[in-house]
C-alpha atoms as a PDB file:
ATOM      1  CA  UNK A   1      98.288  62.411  95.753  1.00  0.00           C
ATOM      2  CA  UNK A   2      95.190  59.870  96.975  1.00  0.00           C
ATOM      3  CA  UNK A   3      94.786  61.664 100.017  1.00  0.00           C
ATOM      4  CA  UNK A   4      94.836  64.825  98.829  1.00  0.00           C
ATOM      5  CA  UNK A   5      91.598  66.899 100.260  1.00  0.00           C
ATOM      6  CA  UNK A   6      91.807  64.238 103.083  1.00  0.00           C
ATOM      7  CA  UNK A   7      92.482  65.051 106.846  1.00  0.00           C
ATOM      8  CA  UNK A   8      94.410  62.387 108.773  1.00  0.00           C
ATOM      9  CA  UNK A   9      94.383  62.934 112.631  1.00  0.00           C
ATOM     10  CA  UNK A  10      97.791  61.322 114.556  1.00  0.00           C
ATOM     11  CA  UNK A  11      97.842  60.595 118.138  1.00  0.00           C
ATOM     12  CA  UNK A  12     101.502  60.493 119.661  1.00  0.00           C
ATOM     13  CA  UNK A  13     102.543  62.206 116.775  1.00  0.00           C
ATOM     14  CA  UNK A  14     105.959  63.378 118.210  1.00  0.00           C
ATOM     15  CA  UNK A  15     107.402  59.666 118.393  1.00  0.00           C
ATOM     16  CA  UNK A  16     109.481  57.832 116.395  1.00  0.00           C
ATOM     17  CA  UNK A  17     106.396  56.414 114.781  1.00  0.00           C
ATOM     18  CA  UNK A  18     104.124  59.566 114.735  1.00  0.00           C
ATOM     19  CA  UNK A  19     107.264  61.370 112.118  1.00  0.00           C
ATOM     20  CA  UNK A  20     107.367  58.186 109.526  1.00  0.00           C
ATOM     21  CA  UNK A  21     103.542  58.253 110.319  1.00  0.00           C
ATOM     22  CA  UNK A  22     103.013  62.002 109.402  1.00  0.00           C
ATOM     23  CA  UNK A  23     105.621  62.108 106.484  1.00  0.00           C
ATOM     24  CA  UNK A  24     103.779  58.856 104.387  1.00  0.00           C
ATOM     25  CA  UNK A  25     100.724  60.585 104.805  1.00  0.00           C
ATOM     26  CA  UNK A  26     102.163  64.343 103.301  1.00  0.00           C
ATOM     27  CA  UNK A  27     103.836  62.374 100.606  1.00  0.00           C
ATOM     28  CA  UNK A  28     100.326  61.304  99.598  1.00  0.00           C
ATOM     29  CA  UNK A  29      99.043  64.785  99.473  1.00  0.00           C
ATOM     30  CA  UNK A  30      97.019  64.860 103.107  1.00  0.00           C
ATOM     31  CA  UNK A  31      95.905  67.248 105.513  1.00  0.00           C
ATOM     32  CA  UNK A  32      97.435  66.588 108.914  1.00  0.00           C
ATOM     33  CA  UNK A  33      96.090  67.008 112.677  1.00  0.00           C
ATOM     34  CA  UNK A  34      99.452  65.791 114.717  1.00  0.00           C
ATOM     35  CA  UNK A  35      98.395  65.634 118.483  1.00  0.00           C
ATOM     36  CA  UNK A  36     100.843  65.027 121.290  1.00  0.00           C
ATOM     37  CA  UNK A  37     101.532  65.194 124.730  1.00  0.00           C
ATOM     38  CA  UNK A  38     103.092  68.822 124.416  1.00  0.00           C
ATOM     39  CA  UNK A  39     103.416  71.941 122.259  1.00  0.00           C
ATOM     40  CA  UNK A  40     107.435  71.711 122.797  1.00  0.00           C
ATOM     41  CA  UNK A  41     107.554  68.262 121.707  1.00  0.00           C
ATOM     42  CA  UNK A  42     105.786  68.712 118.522  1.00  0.00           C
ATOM     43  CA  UNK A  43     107.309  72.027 117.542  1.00  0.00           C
ATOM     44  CA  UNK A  44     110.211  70.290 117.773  1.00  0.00           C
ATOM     45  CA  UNK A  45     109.609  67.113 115.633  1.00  0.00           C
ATOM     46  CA  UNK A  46     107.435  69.284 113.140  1.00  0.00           C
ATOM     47  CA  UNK A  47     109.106  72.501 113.035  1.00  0.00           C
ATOM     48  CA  UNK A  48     108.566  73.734 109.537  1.00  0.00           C
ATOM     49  CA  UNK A  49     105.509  72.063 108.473  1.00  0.00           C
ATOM     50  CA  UNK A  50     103.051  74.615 107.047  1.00  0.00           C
ATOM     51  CA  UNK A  51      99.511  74.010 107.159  1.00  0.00           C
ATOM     52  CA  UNK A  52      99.939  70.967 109.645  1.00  0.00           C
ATOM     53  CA  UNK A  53      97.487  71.503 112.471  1.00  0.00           C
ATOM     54  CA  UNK A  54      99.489  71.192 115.883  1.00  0.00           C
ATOM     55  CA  UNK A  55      97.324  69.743 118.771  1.00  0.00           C
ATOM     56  CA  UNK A  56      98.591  69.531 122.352  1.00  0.00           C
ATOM     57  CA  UNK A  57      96.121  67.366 124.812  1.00  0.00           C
ATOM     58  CA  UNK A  58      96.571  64.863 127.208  1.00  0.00           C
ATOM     59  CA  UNK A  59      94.509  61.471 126.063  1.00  0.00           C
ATOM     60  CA  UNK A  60      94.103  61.120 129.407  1.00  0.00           C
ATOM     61  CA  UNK A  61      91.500  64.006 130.121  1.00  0.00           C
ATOM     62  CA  UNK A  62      88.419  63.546 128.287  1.00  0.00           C
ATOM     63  CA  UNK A  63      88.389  67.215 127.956  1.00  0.00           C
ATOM     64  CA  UNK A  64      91.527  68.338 125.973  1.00  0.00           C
ATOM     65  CA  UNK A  65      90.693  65.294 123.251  1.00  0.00           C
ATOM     66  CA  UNK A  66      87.364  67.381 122.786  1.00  0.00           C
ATOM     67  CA  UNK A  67      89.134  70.442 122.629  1.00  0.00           C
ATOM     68  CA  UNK A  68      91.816  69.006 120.173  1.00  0.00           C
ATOM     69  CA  UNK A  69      89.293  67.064 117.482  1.00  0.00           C
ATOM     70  CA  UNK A  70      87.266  69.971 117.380  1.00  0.00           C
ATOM     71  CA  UNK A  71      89.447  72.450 116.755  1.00  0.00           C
ATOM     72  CA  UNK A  72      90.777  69.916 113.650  1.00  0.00           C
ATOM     73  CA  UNK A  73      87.201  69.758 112.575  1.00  0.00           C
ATOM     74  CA  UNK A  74      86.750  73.640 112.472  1.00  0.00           C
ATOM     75  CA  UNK A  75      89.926  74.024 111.202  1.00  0.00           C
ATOM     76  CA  UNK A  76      89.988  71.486 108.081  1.00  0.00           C
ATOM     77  CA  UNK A  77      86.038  70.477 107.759  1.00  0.00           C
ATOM     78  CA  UNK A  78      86.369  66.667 108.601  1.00  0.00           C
ATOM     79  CA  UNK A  79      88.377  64.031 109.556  1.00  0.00           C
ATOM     80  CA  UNK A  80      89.254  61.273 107.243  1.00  0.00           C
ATOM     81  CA  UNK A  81      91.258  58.830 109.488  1.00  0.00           C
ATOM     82  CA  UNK A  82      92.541  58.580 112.550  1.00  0.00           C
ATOM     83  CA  UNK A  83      95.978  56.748 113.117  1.00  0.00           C
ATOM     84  CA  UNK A  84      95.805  55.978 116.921  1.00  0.00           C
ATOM     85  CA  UNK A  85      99.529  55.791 117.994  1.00  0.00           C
ATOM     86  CA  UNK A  86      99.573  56.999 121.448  1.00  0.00           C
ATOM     87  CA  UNK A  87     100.700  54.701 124.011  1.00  0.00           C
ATOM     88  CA  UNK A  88     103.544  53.663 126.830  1.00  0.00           C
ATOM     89  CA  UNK A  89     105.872  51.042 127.869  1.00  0.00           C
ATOM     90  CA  UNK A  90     106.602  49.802 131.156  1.00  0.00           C
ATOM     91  CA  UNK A  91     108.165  45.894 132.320  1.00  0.00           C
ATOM     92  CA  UNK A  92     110.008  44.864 135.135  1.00  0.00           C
ATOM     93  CA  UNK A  93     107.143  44.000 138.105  1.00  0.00           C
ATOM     94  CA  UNK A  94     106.136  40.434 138.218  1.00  0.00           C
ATOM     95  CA  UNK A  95     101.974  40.458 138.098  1.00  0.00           C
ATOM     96  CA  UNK A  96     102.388  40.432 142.145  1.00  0.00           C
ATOM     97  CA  UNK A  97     104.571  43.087 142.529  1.00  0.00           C
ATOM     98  CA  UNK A  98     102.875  45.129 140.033  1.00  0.00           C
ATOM     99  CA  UNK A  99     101.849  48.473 141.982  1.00  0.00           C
ATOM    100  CA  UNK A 100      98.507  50.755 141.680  1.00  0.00           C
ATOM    101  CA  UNK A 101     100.732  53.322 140.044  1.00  0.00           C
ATOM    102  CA  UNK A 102     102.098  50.862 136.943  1.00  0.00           C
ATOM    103  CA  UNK A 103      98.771  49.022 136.049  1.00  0.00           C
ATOM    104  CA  UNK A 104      96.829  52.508 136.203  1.00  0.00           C
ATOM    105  CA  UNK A 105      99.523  54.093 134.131  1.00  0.00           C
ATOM    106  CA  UNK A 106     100.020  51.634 131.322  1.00  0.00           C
ATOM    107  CA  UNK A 107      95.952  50.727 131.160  1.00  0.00           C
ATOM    108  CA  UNK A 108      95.122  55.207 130.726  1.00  0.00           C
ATOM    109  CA  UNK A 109      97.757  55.161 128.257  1.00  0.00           C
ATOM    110  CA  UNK A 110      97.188  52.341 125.808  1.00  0.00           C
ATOM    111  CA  UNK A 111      93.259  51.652 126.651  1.00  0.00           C
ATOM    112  CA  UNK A 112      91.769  54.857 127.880  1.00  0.00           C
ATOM    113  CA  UNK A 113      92.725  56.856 125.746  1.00  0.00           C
ATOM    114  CA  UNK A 114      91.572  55.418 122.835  1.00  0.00           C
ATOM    115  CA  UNK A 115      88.618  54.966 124.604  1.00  0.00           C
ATOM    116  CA  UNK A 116      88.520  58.825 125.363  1.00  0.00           C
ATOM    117  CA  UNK A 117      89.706  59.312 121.500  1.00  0.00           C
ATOM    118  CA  UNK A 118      86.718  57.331 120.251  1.00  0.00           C
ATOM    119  CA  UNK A 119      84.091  59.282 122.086  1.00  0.00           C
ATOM    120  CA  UNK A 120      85.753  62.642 120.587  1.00  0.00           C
ATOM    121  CA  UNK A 121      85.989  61.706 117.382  1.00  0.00           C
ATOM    122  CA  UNK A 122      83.751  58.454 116.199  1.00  0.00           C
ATOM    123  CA  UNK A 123      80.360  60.708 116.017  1.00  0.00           C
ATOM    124  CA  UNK A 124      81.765  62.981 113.660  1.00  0.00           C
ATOM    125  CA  UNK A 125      82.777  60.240 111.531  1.00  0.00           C
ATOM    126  CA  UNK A 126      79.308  58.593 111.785  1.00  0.00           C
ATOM    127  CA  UNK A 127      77.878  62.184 111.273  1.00  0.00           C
ATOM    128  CA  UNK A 128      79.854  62.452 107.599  1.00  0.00           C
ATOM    129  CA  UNK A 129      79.361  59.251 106.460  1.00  0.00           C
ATOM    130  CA  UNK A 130      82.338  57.101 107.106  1.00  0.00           C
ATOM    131  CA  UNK A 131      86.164  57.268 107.643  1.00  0.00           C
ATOM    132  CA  UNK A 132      89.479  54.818 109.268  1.00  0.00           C
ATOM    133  CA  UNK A 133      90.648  54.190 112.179  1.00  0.00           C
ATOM    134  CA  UNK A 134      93.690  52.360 113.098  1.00  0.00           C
ATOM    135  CA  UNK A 135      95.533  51.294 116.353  1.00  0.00           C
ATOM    136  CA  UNK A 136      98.665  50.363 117.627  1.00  0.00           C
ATOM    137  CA  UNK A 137      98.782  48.067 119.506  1.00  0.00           C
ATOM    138  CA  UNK A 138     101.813  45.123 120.494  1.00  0.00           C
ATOM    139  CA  UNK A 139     102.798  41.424 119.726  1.00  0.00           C
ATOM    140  CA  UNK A 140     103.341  40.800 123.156  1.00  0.00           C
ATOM    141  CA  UNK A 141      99.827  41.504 123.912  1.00  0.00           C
ATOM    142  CA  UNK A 142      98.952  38.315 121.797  1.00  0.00           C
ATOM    143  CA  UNK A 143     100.892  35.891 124.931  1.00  0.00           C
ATOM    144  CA  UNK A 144     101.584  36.838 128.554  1.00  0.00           C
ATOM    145  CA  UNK A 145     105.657  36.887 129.479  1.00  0.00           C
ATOM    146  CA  UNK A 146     107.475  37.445 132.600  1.00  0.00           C
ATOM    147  CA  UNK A 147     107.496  40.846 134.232  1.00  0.00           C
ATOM    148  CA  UNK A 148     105.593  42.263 131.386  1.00  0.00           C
ATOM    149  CA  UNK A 149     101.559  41.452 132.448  1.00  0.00           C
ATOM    150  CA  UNK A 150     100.059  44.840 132.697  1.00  0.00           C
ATOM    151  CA  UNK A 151     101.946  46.435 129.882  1.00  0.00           C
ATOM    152  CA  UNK A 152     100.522  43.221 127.713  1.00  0.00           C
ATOM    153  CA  UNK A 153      97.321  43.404 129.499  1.00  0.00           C
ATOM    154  CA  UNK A 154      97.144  46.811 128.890  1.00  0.00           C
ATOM    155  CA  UNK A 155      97.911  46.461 124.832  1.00  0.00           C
ATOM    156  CA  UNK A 156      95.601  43.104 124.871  1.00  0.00           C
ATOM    157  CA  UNK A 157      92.715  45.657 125.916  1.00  0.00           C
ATOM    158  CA  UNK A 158      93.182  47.791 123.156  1.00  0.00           C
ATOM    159  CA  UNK A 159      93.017  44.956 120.549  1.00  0.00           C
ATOM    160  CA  UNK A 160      89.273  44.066 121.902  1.00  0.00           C
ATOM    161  CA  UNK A 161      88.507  47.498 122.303  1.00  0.00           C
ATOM    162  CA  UNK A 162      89.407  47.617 118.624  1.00  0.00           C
ATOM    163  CA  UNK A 163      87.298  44.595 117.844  1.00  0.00           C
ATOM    164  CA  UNK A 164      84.667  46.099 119.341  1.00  0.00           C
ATOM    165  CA  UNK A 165      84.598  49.054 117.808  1.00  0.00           C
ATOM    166  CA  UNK A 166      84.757  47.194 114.222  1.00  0.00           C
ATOM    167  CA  UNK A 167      81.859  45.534 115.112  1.00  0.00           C
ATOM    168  CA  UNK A 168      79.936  48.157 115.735  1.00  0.00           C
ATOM    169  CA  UNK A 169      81.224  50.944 113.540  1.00  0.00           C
ATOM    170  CA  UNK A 170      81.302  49.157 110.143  1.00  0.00           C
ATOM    171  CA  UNK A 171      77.716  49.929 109.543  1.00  0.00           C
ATOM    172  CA  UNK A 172      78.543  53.074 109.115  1.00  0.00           C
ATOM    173  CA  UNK A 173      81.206  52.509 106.577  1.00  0.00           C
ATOM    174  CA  UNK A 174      84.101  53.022 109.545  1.00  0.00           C
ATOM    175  CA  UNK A 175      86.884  50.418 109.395  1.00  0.00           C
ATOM    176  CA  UNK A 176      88.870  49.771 112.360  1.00  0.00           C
ATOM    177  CA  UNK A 177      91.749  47.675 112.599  1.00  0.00           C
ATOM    178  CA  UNK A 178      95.043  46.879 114.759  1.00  0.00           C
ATOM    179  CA  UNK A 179      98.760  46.760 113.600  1.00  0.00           C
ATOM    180  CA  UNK A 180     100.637  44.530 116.030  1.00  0.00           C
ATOM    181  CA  UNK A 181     104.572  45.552 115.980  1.00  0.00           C
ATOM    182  CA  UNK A 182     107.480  43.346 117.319  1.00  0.00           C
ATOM    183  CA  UNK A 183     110.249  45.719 118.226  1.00  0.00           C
ATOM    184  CA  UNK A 184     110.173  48.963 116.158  1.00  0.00           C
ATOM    185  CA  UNK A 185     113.537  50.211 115.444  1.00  0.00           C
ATOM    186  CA  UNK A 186     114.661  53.669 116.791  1.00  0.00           C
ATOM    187  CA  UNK A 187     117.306  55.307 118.541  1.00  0.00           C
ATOM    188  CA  UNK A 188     115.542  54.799 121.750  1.00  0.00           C
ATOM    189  CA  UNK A 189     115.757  50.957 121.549  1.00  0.00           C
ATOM    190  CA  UNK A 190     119.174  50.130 120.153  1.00  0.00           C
ATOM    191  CA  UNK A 191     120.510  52.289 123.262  1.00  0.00           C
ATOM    192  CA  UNK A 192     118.385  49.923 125.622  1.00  0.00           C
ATOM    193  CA  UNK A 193     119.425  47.235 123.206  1.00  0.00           C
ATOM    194  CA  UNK A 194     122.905  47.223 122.189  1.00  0.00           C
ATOM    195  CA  UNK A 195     123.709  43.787 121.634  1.00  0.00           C
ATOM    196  CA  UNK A 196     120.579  43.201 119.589  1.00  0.00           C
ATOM    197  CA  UNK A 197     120.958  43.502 115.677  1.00  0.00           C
ATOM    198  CA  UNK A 198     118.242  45.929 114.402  1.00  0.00           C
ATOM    199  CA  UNK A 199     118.082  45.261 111.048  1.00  0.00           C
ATOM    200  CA  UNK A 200     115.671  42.190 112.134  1.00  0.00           C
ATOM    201  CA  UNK A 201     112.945  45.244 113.884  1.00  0.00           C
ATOM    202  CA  UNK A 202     110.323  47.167 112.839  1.00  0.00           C
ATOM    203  CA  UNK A 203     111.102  50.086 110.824  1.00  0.00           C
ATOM    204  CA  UNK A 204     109.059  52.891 111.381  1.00  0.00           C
ATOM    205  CA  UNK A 205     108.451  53.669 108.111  1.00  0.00           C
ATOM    206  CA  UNK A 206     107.368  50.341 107.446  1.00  0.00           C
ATOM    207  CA  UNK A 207     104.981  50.102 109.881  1.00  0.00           C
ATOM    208  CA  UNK A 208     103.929  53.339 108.206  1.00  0.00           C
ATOM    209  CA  UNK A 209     103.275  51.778 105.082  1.00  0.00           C
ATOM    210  CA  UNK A 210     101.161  49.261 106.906  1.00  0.00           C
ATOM    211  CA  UNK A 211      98.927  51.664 108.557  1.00  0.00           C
ATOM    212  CA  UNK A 212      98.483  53.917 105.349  1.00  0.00           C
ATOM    213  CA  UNK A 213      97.255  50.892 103.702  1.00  0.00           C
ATOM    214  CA  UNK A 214      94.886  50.206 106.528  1.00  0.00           C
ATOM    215  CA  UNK A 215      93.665  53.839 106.130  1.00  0.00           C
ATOM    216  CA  UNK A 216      93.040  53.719 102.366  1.00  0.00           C
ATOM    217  CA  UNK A 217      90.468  52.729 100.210  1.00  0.00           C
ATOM    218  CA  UNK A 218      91.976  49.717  99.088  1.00  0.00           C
ATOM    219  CA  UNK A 219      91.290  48.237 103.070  1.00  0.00           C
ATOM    220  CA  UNK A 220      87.391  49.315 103.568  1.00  0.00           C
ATOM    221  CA  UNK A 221      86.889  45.835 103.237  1.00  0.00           C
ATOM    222  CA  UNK A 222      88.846  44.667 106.509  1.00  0.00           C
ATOM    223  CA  UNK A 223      87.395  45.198 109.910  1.00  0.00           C
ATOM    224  CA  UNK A 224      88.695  44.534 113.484  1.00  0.00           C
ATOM    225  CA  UNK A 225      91.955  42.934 111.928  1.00  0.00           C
ATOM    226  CA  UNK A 226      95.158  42.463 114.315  1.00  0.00           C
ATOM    227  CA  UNK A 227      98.029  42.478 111.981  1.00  0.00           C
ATOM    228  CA  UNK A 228     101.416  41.313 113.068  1.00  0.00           C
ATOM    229  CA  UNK A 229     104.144  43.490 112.344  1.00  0.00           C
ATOM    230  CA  UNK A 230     107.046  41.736 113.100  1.00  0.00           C
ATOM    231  CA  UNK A 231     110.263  42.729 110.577  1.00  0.00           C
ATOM    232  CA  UNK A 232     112.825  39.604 109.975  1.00  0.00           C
ATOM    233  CA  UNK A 233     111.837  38.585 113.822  1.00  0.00           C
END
């Protein structure tokens, strides 16, 4: 139980990623702050979870992340590590095609809001002395590809945002790295993806293994890494 008396905050924890996420961390013995897009959403991927701190906000507005890491401050004293999940996925517009609507969607999701996140949270962590913070962000932001610039852009901008933060956070014993998944294997993609094999993704709980690690102890050493995640790609 190494995380036990520890407080992990989740963004976009009603995914796919944001369950395995949240379950390795309650196997470990922590405190959980799981914030999504919706109350219905999370009710409904956490429905019996006592003691787990259920945060609705949209990352978008400056003002419901506020809202949502204070209330998980009052509520469990600190915050230990944040697991940054929260993001979107959109291809199919060629970089000159790509419309107002797309490149302001995908850039709020995956880079403002951990921007927005960052300014909620990041002075209480200087404020007690330390803590983890880990993103998510893609392997395709490491090389443009056809019809897929903004949403690689987008995830390309979190990685330096990441960076940055490293850089200037690990004075104050605050690690922040990146895990960098190839496809991550849920239900959602092997319906977009039948003919692909899946056994070569990303399981989520794998990744989750990943990001626990970069949370723990046994990582305060690492800052502003961008891990590949990549399964038997």
């Amino acid at each position: 139980m190494e995380w036990q008396d520890r407080t992990v905050m989740v963004t976009g924890a009603a995914g796919h990623l944001g369950r395995a996420v949240a379950a390795t961390f309650r196997a470990r013995g922590a405190r959980l702050a799981l914030v999504g897009h919706d109350a219905a959403s999370l009710r409904h991927a956490f429905p019996e979870d006592a003691g787990t701190l259920l945060l609705a906000a949209d990352l978008r507005e400056t003002a419901q992340v506020r809202a949502a890491t204070g209330e998980a401050v009052d509520r469990f004293g600190r915050i230990d590590a944040l697991c940054h999940l929260a993001g979107g996925f959109r291809m199919g517009q060629a970089v000159h095609e790509t419309t107002p609507a797309t490149w302001d969607f995908l850039m709020d999701v995956n880079a403002r809001s951990l921007v927005h996140v960052a300014q909620a949270l990041v002075p209480h962590l200087i404020e007690q002395g330390g803590g983890s913070i880990v993103t998510v962000g893609a392997g395709a932001a490491l090389k443009g590809a056809a019809h897929m610039g903004a949403y690689s852009a987008s995830k390309s901008a979190l990685i330096r945002l990441t960076e940055s933060m490293a850089a200037e956070l690990k004075e104050h014993r605050i690690n922040v790295n990146c895990v960098l998944p190839s496809i991550i294997d849920t239900a959602d993609n092997r319906a977009a993806m039948p003919e692909a094999d899946p056994s070569r993704w990303v399981a989520p709980e794998a990744l989750a293994q990943v990001i626990a690690f970069l949370c723990s102890d046994a990582a305060r050493a690492i800052h502003g890494a961008a891990i590949p995640v990549t399964g038997w790609l």
